[in-house]
C-alpha atoms as a PDB file:
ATOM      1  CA  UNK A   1     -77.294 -39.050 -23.785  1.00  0.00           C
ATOM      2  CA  UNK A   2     -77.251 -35.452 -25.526  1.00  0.00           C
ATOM      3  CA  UNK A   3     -75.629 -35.574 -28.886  1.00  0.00           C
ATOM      4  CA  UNK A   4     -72.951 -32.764 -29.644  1.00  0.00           C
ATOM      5  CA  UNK A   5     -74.256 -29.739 -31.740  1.00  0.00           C
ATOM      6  CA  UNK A   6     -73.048 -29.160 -34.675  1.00  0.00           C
ATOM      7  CA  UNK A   7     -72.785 -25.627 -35.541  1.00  0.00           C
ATOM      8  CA  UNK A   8     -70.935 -23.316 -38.525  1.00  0.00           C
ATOM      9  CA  UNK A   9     -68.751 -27.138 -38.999  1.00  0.00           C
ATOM     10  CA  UNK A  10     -67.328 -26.820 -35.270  1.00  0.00           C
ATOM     11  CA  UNK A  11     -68.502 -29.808 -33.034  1.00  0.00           C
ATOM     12  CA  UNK A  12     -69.522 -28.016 -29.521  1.00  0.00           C
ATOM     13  CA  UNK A  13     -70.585 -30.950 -27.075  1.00  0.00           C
ATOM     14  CA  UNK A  14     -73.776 -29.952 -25.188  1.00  0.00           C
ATOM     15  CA  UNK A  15     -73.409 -32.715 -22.895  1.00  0.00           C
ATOM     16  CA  UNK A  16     -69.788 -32.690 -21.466  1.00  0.00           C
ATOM     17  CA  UNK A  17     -69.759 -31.072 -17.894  1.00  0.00           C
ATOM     18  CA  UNK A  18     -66.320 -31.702 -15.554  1.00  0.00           C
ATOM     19  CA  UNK A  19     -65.895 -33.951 -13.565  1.00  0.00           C
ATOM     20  CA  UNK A  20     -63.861 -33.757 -10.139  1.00  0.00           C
ATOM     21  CA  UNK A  21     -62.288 -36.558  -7.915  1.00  0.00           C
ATOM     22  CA  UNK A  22     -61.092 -35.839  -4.148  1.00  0.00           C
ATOM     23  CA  UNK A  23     -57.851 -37.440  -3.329  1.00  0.00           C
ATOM     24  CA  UNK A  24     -56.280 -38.046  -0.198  1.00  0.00           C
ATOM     25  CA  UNK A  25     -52.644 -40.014   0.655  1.00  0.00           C
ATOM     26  CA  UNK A  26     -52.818 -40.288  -2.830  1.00  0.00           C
ATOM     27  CA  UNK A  27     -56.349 -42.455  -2.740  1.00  0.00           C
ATOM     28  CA  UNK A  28     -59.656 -41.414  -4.251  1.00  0.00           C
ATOM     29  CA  UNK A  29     -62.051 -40.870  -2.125  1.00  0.00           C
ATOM     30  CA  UNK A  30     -65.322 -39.176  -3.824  1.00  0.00           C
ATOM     31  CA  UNK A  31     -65.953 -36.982  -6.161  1.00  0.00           C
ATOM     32  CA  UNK A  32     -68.663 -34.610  -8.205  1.00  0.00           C
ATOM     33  CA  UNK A  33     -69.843 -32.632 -11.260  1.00  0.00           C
ATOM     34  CA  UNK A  34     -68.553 -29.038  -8.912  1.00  0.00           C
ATOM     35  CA  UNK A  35     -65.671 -28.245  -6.765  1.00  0.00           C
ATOM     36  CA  UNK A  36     -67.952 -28.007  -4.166  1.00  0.00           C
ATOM     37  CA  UNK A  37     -69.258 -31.294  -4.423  1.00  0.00           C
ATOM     38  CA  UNK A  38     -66.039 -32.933  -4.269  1.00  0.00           C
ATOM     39  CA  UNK A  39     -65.076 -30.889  -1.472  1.00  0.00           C
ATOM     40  CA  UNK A  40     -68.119 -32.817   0.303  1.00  0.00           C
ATOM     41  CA  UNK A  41     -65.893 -35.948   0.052  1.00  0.00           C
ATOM     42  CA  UNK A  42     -63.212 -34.712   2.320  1.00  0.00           C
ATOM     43  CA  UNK A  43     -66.079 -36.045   5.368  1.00  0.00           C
ATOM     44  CA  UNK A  44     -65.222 -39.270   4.556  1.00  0.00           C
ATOM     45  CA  UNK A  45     -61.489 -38.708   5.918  1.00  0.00           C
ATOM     46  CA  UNK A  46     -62.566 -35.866   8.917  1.00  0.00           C
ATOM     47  CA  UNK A  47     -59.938 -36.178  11.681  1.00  0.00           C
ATOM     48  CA  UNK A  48     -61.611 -37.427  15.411  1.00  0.00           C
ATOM     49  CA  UNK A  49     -60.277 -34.203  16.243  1.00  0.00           C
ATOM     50  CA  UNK A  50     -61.509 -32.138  14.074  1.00  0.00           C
ATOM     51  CA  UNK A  51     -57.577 -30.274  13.123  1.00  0.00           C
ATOM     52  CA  UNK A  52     -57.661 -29.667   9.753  1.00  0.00           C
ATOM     53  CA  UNK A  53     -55.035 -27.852   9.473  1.00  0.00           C
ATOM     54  CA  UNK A  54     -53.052 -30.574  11.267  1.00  0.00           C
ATOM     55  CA  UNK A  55     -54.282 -33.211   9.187  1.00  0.00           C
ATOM     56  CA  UNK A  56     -53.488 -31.297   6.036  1.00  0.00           C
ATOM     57  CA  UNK A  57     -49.706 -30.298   6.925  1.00  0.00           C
ATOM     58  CA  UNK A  58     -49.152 -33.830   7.212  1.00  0.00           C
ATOM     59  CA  UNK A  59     -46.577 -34.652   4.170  1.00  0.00           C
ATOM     60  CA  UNK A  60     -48.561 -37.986   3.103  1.00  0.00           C
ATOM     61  CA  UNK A  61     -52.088 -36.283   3.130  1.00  0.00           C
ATOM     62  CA  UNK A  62     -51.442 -34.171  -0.047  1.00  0.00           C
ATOM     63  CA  UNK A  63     -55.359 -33.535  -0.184  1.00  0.00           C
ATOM     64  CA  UNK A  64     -56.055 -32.293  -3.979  1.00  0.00           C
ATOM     65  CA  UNK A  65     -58.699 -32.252  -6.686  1.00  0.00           C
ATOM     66  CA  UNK A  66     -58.210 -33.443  -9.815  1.00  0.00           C
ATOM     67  CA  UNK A  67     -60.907 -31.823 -12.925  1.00  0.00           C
ATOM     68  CA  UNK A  68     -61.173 -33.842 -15.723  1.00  0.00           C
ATOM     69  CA  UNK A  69     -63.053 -32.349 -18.797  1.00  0.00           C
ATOM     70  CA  UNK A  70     -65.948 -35.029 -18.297  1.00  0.00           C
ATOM     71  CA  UNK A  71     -67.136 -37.920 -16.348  1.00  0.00           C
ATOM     72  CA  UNK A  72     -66.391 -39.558 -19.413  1.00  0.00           C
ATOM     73  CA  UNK A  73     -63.056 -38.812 -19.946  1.00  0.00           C
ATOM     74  CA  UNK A  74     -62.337 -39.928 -16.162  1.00  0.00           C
ATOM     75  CA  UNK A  75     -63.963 -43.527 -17.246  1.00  0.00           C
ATOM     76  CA  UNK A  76     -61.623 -43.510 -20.034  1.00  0.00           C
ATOM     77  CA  UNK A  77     -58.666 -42.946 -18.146  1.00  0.00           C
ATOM     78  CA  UNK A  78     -57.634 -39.605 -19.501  1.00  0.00           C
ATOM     79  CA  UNK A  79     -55.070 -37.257 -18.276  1.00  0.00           C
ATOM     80  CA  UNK A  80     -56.947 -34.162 -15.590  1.00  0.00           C
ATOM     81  CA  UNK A  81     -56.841 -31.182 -16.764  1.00  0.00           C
ATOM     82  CA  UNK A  82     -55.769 -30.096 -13.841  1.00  0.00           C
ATOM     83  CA  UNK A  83     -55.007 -30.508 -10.162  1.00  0.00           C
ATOM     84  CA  UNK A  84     -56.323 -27.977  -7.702  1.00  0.00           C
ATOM     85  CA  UNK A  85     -54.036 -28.297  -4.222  1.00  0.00           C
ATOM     86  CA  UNK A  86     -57.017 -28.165  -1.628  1.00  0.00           C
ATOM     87  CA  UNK A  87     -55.951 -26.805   2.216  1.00  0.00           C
ATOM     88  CA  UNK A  88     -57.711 -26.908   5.287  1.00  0.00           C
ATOM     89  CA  UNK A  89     -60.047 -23.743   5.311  1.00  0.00           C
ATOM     90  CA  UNK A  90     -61.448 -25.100   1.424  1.00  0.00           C
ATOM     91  CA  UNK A  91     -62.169 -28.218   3.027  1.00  0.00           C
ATOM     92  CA  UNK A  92     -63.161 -26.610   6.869  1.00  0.00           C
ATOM     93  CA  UNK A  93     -65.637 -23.578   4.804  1.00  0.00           C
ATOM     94  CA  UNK A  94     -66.636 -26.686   2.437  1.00  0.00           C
ATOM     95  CA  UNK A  95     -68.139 -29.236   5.111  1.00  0.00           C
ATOM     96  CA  UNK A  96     -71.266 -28.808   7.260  1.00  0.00           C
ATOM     97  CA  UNK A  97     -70.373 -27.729  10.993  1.00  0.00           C
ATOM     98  CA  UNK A  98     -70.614 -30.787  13.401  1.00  0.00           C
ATOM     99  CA  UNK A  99     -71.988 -30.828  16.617  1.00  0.00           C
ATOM    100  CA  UNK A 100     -69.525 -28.712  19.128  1.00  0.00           C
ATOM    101  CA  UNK A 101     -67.494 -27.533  16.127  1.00  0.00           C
ATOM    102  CA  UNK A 102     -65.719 -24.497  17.969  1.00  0.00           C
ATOM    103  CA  UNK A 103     -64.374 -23.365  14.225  1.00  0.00           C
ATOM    104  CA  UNK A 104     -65.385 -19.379  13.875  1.00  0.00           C
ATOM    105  CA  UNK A 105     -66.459 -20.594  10.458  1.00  0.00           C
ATOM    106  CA  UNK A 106     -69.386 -22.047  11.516  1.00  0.00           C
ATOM    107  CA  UNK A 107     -70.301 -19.753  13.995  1.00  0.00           C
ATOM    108  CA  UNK A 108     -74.188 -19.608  13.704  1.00  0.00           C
END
């Protein structure tokens, strides 16, 4: 593991990169060091039918992403720094087109 750098008596940690976890109903379901990545863990939770948007408006789904400063402060149980509300065209522009996927967004 990198050590922080110490420079002008200001600790500036070289090694700290964010860390994201994909929630659904309130669950965990994956996560990654981008907001892309985490994105990629909405597949795990596709609807058969493929209606994002459906699956999204529904009240329980509350599909987010929560950024944490580090992987390590998500191991430690800290607070997120934040909690980015994710909707159905993040998640639909986010995931790779499946086979007869008649979404305009992955028009090839």
């Amino acid at each position: 593991m990198l050590q922080p750098l110490r420079l002008i008596g200001v600790y500036h940690p070289i090694s700290t990169m964010a860390f994201f976890e994909a929630l659904w109903h309130g669950e965990g379901i994956g996560d990654g060091g981008d907001l892309q990545e985490a994105l990629l863990a909405y597949s795990a939770v596709q609807p058969e039918d493929g209606d994002w948007n459906a699956a999204c408006a529904h009240g329980a789904a509350n599909p987010c992403i929560q950024r944490y400063r580090s992987f390590e402060a998500y191991l430690d149980n800290a607070d997120e720094l934040e909690t980015i509300p994710v909707t159905a065209a993040m998640i639909t522009a986010a995931l790779p087109p499946t086979p007869g996927d008649p979404s305009p967004d992955h028009a090839g």
